[in-house]
Protein backbone atom coordinates (compact mmCIF):
# COMPACT_ATOMS: atom_id res chain seq x y z
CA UNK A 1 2.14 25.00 22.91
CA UNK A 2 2.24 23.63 26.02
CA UNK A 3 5.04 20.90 27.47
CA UNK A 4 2.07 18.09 27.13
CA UNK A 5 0.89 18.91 23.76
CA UNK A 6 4.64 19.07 22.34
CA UNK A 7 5.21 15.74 24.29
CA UNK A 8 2.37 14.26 22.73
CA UNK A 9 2.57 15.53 19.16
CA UNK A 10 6.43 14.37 19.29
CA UNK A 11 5.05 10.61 20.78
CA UNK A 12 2.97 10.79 17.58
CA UNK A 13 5.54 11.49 15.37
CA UNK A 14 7.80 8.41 16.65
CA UNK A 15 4.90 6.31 16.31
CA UNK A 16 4.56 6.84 12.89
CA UNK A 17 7.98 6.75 12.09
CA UNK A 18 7.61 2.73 13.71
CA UNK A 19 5.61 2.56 11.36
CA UNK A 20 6.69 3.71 8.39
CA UNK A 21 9.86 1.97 9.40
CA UNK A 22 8.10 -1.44 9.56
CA UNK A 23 6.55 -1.29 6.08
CA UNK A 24 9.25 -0.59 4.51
CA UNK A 25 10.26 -3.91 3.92
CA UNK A 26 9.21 -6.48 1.12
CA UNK A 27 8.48 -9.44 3.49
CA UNK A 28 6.86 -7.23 6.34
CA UNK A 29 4.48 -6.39 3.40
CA UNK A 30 3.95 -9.65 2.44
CA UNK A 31 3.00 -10.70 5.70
CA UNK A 32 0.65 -7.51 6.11
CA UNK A 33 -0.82 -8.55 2.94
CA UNK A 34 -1.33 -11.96 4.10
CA UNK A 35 -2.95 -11.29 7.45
CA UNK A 36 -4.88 -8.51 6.63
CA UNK A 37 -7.19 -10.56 4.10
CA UNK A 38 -8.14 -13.11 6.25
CA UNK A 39 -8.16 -14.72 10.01
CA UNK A 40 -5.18 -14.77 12.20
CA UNK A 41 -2.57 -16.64 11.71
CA UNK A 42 0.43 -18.98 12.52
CA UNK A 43 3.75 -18.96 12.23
CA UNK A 44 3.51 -22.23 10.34
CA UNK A 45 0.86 -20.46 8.31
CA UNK A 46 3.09 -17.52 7.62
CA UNK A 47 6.32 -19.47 7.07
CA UNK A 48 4.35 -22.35 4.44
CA UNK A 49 5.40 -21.20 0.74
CA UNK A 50 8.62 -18.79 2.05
CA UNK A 51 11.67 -19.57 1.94
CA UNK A 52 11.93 -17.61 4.92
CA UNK A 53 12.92 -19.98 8.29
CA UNK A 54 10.76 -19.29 11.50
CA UNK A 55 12.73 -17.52 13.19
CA UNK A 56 13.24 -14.48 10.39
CA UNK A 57 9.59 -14.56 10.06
CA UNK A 58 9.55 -14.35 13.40
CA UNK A 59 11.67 -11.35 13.89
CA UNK A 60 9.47 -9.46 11.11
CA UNK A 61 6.27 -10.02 12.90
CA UNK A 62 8.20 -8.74 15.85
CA UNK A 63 8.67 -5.01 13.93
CA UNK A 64 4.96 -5.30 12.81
CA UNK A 65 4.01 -5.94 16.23
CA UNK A 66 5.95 -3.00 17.66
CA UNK A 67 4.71 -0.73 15.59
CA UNK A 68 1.32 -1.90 16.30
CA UNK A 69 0.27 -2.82 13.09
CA UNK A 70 0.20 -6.65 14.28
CA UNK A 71 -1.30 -8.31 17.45
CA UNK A 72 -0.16 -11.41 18.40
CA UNK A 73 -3.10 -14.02 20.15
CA UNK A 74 -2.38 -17.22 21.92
CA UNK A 75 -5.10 -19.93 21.39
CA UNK A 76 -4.67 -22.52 23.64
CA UNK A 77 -0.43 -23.23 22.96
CA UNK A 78 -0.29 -21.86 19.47
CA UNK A 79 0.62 -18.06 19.19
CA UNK A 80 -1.18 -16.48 16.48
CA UNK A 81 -0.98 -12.99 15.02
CA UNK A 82 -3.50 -11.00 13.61
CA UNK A 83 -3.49 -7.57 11.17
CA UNK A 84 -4.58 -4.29 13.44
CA UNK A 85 -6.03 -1.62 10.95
CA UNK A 86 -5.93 1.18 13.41
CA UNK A 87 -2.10 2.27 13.12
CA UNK A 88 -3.02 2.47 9.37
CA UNK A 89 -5.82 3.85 9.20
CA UNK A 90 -4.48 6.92 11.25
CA UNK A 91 -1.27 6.78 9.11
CA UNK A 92 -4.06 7.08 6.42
CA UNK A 93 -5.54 9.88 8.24
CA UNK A 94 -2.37 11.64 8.56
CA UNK A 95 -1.17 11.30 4.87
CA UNK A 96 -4.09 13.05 3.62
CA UNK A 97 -4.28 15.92 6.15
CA UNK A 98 -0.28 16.39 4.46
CA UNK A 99 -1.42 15.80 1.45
CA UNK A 100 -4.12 18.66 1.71
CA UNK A 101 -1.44 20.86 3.10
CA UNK A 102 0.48 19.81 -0.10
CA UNK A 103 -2.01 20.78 -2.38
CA UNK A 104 -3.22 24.29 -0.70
CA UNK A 105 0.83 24.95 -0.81
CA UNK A 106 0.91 24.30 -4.42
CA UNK A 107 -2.25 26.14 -5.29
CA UNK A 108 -0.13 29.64 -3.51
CA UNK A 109 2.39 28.78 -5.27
CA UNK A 110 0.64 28.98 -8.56
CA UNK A 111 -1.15 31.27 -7.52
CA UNK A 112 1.56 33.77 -6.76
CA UNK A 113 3.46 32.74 -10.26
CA UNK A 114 0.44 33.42 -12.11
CA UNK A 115 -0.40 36.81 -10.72
């Protein structure tokens, strides 16, 4: 494997660790929950019902954001943040190719203790 590749497969690597890193937290969940069913949204929007102040929703949406799972949009003076599917939907991508791997392991395996 060449210097580039390894570089590039360990950048992936970190990149999902952000983001498995970022969801695992109840109110970064939440929040992905909220934005990714509608429009963007405030932090007004975000903050109305929590208990939460501003500025810890705030630093959550920061995480999100970093991880790339979260955009954030300013409209005019407001600052808005919206729900990116792609980091997911490779994180999707990737959990099934492991998951495959999973299952062919298992099948040797019983495969082996059966014969």
């Amino acid at each position: 494997m060449s210097h580039k590749t390894a570089k590039r497969k360990a950048a992936k690597r970190e990149h999902r660790a952000l983001i498995f890193a970022a969801l695992g937290d109840e109110t970064r969940l939440g929040l992905l929950a909220t934005l990714s069913s509608g429009e963007p949204a405030s932090i007004t929007q975000l903050t109305a019902g929590s208990r939460l102040t501003r500025q810890a929703i705030t630093k959550h949406l920061r995480v999100l954001e970093h991880a790339g799972i979260v955009r954030s949009l300013h409209v005019g003076r407001e600052n808005l943040f919206a729900f990116d599917p792609r980091p997911m939907n490779e994180l999707h991508e990737y959990l099934d190719r492991m998951s495959r791997r999973w299952d062919d392991a298992l099948a040797r395996l019983k495969k082996f203790v059966e014969d």
